[in-house]
Protein backbone atom coordinates (compact mmCIF):
# COMPACT_ATOMS: atom_id res chain seq x y z
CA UNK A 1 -11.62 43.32 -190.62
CA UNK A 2 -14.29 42.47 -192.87
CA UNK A 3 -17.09 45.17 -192.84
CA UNK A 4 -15.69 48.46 -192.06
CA UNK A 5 -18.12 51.25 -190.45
CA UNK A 6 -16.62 54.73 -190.94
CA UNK A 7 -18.64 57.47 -189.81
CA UNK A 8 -17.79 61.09 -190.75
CA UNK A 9 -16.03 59.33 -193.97
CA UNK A 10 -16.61 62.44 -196.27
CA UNK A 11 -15.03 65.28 -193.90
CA UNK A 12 -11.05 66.20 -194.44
CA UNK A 13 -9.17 63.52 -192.64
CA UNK A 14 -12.31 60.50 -193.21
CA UNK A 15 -12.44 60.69 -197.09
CA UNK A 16 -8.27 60.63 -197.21
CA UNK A 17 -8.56 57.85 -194.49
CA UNK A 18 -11.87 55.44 -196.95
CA UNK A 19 -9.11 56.19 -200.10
CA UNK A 20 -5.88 54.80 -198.00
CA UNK A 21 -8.15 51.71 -196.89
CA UNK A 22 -9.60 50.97 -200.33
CA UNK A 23 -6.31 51.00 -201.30
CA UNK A 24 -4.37 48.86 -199.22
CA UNK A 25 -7.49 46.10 -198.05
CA UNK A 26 -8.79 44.70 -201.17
CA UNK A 27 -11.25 42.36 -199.76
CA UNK A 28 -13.49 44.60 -197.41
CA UNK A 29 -16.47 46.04 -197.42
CA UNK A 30 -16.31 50.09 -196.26
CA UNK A 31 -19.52 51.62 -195.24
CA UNK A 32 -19.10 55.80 -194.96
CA UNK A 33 -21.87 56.86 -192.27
CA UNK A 34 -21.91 60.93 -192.77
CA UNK A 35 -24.75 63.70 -192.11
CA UNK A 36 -23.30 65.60 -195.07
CA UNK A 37 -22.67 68.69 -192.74
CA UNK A 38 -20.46 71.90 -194.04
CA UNK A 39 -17.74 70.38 -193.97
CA UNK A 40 -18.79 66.81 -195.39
CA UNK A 41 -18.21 66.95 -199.13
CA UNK A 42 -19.32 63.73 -201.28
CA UNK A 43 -16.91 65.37 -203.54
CA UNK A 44 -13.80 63.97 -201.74
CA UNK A 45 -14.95 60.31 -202.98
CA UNK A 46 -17.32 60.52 -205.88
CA UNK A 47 -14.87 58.47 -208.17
CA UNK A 48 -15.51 55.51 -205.23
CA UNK A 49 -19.06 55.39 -206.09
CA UNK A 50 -18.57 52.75 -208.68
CA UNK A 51 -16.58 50.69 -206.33
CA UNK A 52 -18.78 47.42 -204.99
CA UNK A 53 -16.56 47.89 -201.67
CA UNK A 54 -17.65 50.92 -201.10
CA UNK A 55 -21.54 52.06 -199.69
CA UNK A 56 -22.54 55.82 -198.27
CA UNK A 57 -25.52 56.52 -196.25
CA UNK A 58 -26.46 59.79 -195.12
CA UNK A 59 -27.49 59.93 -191.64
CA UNK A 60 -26.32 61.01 -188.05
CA UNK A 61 -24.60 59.24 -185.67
CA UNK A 62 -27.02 60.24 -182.88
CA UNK A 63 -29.94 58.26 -184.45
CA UNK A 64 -29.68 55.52 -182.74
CA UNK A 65 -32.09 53.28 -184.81
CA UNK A 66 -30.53 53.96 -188.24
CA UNK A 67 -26.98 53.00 -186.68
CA UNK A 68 -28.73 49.78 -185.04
CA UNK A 69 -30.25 49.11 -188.57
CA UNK A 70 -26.38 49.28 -190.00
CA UNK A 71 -25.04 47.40 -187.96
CA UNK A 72 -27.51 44.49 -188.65
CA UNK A 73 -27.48 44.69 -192.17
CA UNK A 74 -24.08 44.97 -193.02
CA UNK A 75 -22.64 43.00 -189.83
CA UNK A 76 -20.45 45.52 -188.60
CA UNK A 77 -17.25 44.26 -187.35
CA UNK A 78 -14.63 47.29 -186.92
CA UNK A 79 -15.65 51.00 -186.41
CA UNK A 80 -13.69 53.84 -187.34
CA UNK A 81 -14.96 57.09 -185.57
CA UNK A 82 -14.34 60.22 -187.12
CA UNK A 83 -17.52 61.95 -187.38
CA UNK A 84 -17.03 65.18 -185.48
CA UNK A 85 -18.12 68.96 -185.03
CA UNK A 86 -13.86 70.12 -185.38
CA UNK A 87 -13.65 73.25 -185.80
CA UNK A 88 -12.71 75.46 -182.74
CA UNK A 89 -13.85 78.91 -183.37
CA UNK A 90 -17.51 77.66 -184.46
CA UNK A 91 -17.51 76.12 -181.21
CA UNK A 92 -16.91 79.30 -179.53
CA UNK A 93 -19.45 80.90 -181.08
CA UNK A 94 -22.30 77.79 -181.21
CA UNK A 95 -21.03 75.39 -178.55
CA UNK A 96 -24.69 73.57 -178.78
CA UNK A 97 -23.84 71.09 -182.02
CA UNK A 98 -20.48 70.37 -180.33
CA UNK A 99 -22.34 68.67 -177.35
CA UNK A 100 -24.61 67.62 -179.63
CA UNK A 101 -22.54 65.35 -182.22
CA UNK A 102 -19.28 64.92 -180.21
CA UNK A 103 -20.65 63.39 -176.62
CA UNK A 104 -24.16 62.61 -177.54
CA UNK A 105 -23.14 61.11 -181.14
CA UNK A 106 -20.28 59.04 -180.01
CA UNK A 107 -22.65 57.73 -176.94
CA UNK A 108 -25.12 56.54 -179.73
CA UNK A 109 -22.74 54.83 -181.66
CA UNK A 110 -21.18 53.34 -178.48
CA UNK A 111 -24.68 51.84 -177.36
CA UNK A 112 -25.29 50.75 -180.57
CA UNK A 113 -21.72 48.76 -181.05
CA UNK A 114 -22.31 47.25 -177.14
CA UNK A 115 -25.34 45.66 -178.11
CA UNK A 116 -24.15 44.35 -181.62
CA UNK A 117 -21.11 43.34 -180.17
CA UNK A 118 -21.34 42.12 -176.45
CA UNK A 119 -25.18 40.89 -176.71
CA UNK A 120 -26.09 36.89 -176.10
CA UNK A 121 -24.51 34.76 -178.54
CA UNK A 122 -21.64 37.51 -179.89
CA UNK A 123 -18.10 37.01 -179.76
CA UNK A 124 -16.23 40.53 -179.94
CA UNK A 125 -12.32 39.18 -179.83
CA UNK A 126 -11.70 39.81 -183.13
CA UNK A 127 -13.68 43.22 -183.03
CA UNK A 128 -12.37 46.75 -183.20
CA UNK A 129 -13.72 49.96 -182.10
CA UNK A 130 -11.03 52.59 -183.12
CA UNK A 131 -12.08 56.32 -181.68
CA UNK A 132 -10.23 59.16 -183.83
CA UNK A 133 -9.46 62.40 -181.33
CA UNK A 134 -7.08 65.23 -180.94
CA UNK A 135 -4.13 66.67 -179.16
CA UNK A 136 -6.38 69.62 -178.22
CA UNK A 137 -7.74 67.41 -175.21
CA UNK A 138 -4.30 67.91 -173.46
CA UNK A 139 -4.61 71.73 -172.92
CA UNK A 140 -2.06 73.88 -173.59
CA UNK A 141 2.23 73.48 -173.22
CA UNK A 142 4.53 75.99 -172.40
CA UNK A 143 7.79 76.37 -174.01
CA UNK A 144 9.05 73.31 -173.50
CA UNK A 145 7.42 69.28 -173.06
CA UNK A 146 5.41 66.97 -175.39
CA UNK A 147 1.84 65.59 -174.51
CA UNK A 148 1.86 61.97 -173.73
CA UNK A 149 -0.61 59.57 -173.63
CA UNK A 150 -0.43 59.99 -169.84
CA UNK A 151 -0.88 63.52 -169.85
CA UNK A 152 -3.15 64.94 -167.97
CA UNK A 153 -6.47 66.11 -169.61
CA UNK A 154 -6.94 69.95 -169.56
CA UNK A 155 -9.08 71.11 -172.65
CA UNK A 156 -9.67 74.88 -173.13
CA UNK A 157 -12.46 75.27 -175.50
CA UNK A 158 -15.85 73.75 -176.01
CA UNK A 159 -14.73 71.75 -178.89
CA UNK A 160 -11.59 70.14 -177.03
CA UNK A 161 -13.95 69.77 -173.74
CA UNK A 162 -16.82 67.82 -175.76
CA UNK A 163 -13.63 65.91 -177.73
CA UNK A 164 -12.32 65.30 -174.21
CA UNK A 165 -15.62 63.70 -173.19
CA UNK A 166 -16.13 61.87 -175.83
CA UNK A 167 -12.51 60.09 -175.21
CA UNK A 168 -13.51 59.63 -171.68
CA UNK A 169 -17.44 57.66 -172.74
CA UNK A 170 -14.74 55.51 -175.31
CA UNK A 171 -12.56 54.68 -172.45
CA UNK A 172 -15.13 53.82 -169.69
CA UNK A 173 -16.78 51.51 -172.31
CA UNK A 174 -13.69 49.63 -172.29
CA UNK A 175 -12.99 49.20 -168.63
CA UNK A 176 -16.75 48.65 -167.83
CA UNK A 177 -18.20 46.92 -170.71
CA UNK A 178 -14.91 45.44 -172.06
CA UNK A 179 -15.49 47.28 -175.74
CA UNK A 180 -12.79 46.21 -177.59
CA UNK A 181 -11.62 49.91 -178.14
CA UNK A 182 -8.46 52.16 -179.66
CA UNK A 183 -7.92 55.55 -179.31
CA UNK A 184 -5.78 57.97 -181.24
CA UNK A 185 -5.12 61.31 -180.29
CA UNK A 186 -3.23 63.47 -183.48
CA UNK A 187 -2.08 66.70 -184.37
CA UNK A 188 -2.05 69.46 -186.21
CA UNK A 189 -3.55 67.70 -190.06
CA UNK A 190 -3.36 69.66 -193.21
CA UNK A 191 -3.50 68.19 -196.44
CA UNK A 192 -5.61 67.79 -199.61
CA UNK A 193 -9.71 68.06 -198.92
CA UNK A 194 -9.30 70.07 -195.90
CA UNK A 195 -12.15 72.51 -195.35
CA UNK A 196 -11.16 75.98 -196.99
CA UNK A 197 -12.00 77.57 -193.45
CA UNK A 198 -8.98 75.97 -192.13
CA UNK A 199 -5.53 77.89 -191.59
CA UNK A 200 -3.72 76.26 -194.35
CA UNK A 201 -5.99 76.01 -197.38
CA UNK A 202 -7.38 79.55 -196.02
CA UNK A 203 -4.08 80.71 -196.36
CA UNK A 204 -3.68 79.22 -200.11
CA UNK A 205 -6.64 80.77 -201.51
CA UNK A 206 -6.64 84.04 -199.74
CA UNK A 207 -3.25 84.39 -200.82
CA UNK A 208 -3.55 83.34 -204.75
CA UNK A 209 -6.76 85.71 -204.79
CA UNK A 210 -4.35 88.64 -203.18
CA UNK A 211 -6.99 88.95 -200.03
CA UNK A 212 -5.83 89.45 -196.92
CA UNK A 213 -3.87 86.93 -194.84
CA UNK A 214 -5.24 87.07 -191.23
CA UNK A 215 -2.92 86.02 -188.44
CA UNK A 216 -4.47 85.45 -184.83
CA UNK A 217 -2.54 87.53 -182.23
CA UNK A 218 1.26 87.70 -182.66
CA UNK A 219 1.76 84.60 -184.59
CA UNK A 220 3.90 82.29 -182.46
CA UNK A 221 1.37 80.09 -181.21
CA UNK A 222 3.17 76.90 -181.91
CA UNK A 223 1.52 73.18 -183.39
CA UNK A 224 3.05 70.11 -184.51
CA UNK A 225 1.84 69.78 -188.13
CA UNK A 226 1.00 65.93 -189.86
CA UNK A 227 0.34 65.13 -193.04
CA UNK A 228 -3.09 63.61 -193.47
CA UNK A 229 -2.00 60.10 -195.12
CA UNK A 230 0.42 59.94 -192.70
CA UNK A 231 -1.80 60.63 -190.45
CA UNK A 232 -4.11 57.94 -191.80
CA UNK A 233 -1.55 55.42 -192.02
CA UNK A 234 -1.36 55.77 -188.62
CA UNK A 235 -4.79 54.91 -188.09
CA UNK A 236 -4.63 52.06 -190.06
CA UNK A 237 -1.66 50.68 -188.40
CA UNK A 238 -3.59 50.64 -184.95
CA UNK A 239 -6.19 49.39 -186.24
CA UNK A 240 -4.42 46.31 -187.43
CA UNK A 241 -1.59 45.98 -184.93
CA UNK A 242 -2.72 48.16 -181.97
CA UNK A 243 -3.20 47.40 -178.26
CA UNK A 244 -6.89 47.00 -176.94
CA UNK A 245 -7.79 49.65 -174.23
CA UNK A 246 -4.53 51.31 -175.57
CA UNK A 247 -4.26 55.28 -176.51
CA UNK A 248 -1.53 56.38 -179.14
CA UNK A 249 -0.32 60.25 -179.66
CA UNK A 250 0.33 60.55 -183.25
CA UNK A 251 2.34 63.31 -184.46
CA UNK A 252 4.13 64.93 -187.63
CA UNK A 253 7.65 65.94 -185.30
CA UNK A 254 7.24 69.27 -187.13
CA UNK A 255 6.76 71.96 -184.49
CA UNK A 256 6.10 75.18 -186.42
CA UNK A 257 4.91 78.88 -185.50
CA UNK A 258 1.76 79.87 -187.21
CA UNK A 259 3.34 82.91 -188.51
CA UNK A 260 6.07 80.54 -190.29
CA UNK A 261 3.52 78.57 -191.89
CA UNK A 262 1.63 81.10 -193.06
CA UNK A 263 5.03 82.91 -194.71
CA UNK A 264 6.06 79.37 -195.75
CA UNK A 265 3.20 79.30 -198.03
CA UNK A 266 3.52 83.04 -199.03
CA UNK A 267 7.27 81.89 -200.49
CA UNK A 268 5.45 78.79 -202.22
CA UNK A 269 3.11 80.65 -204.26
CA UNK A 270 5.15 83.33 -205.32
CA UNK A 271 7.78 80.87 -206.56
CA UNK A 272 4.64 78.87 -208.22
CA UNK A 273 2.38 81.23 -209.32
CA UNK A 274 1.75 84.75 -210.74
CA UNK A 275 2.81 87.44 -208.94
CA UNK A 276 0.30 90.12 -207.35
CA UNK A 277 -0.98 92.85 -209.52
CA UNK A 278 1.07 95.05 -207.10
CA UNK A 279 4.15 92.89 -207.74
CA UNK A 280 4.41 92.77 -203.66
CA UNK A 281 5.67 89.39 -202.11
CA UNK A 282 2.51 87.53 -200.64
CA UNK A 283 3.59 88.08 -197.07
CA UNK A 284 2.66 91.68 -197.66
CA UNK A 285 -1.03 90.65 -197.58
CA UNK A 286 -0.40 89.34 -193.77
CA UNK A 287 -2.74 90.82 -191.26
CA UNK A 288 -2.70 90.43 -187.44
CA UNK A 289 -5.97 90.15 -185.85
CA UNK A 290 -7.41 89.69 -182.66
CA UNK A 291 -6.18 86.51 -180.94
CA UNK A 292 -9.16 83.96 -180.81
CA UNK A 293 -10.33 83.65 -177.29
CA UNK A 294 -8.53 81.01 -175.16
CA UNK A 295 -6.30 80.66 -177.51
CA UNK A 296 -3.89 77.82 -176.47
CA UNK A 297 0.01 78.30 -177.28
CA UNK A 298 1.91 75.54 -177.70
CA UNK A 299 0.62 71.81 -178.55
CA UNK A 300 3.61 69.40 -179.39
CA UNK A 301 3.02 65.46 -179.67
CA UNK A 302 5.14 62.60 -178.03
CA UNK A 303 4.64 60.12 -180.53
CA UNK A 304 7.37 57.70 -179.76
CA UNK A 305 4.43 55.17 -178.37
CA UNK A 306 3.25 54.16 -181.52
CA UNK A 307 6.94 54.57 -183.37
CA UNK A 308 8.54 51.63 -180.41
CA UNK A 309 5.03 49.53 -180.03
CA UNK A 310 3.71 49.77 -183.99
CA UNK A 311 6.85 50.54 -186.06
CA UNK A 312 5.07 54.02 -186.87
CA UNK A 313 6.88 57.55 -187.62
CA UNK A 314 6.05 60.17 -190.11
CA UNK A 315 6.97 59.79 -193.68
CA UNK A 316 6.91 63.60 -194.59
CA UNK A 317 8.54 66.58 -192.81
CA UNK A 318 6.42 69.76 -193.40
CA UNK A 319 8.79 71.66 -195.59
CA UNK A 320 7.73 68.23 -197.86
CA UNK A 321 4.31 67.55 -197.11
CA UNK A 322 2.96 71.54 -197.73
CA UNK A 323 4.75 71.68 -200.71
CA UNK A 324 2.93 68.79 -201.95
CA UNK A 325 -0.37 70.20 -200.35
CA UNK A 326 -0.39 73.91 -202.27
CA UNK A 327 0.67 71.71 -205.17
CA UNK A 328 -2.81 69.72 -204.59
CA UNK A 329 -4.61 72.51 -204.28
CA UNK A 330 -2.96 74.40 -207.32
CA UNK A 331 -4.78 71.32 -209.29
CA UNK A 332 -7.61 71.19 -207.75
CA UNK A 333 -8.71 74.62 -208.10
CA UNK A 334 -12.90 73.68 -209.23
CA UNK A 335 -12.56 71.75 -205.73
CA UNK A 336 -11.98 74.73 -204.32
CA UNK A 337 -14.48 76.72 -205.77
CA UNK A 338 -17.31 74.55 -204.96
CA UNK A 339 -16.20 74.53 -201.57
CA UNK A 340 -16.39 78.27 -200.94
CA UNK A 341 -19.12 79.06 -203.24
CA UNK A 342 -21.74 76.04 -201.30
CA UNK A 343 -22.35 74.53 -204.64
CA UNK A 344 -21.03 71.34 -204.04
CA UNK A 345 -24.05 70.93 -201.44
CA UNK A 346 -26.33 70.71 -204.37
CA UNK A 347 -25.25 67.27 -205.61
CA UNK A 348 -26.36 65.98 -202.42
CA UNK A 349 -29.14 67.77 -201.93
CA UNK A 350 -30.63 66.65 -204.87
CA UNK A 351 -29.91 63.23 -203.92
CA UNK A 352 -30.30 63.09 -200.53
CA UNK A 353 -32.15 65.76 -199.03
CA UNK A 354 -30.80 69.26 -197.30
CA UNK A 355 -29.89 68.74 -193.73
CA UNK A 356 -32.04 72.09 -192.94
């Protein structure tokens, strides 16, 4: 690896993911491809703009002539593929960008790395197209079973069925084309930088602020929950040791109920912070609400692929990782606040242009 593409480098799991690589590759060069949607923050790496490693370019993955222009000028040889529409209720309720960014958007940037890559002349052995996806794609489990890399594919919303596509265009370019691609298909992230819409740092904030704590349905829908540098580790790992044409489930082994995060967090804060005003445990602010519509019920990851091929498990157990997480958030409180209140848009928008 010598000139890194990441695209959707300055969303939640991309900007921990250009931090761990900075980190741990000294003599790269990282370019961070990201259309600075909602929930792209430039935030999540400003101190890396001073770093000669490290390059950002505004721009979408579905125009195909900027990513051709890229690829020439930096000579792209490895392609980390984050850039995503990810979150599943605003799918529900505008499925169009969905389609838009996760099919036609990973097409682009497929085209784009077949011609680099597999034109007259190119050699694309040591190459590495690495295509970052979700256990959502699987469907949903009953009470008992893992997802496997063989599992079949079942998604239930629009954002799992265009996520489900998109791994489906990755893998055909391998068999047909011979792309030299890697897929990995995680769960559950949460983490410092994730988007404040999101159930865990939702449930921070509302909870420090004393707002309501809205819980979808009863509660017990169940997901494996992984820390987002482990997480990103993982990534790394494949990318350096993994397969070609080879999938790998990567999971935190930490099967919780919603309703126990949620009241896990509760029990952090009021051990952390302040009480209420009303002197009332957090938990009292829980609210049930109507169940989100196709709700899945259980997701749980077989990750024992990547722990017997790569050497790969989980460093943190939840009860580790969210403490460490509210912590984060805790100090980052002006993070926060920029986040909810839109202003850290206006950085970029000054320097780059709004996206509207």
């Amino acid at each position: 690896m010598k000139n890194i593409l990441v695209t959707g480098g300055c969303g939640f799991i991309g900007a921990n993911f250009v931090r761990l690589i900075l980190q741990q590759l000294s003599d790269i060069r990282l370019i961070n491809l990201d259309k600075l949607t909602y929930a792209g923050n430039l935030e999540n790496l400003r101190d890396l703009e001073d770093d000669s490693r490290y390059r950002f370019v505004k721009g979408d993955i579905c125009d195909a002539e900027l990513l051709t222009q890229l690829f020439a000028e930096e000579q792209i040889d490895t392609v980390v593929h984050f850039a995503a529409e990810s979150h599943v209720d605003r799918s529900i309720t505008g499925p169009a960008e969905f389609i838009q960014t996760n099919i036609n958007g990973t097409f682009a940037l497929l085209e784009t790395t077949r011609a680099a890559w597999l034109g007259e002349g190119q050699d694309a052995a040591t190459k590495r197209f690495l295509h970052v996806s979700t256990d959502e794609v699987y469907g949903s489990l009953g009470a008992t079973g893992l997802f496997t890399e063989t599992t079949a594919y079942d998604p239930r919303s629009p954002y799992s069925a265009s996520k489900a596509a998109s791994d489906h265009l990755v893998s055909a370019y391998s068999h047909t084309y011979g792309l030299p691609i890697l897929m990995t298909n995680c769960s559950n992230n949460y983490g410092p930088y994730q988007f404040p819409e999101k159930l865990v740092p939702l449930i921070i904030n509302n909870a420090l602020n004393g707002k309501d704590l809205p819980v979808y349905g009863d509660g017990k829908n169940i997901r494996d929950w992984l820390f987002v540098e482990d997480h990103c580790r993982a990534i790394l790992t494949v990318l350096q040791d993994g397969s070609l044409g080879e999938t790998y489930n990567v999971g935190g082994n930490s099967e919780k109920q919603n309703i126990d995060v949620v009241r896990t967090i509760c029990d952090i804060l009021d051990e952390k912070t302040a009480p209420l005003a009303s002197g009332e445990p957090r938990q009292s602010l829980i609210r049930f609400v109507q169940d989100r519509a196709g709700h899945d019920r259980r997701y749980a990851i077989d990750a024992s692929k990547i722990k017997a091929d790569l050497g790969w498990e989980p460093t943190l157990q939840f009860e580790e990782g969210i403490r460490l997480t509210v912590d984060w958030y805790l100090q980052n409180s002006d993070w926060v606040s920029s986040v909810l209140d839109g202003s850290y848009q206006e950085y970029y928008e000054k320097m780059y242009g709004s996206n509207n």
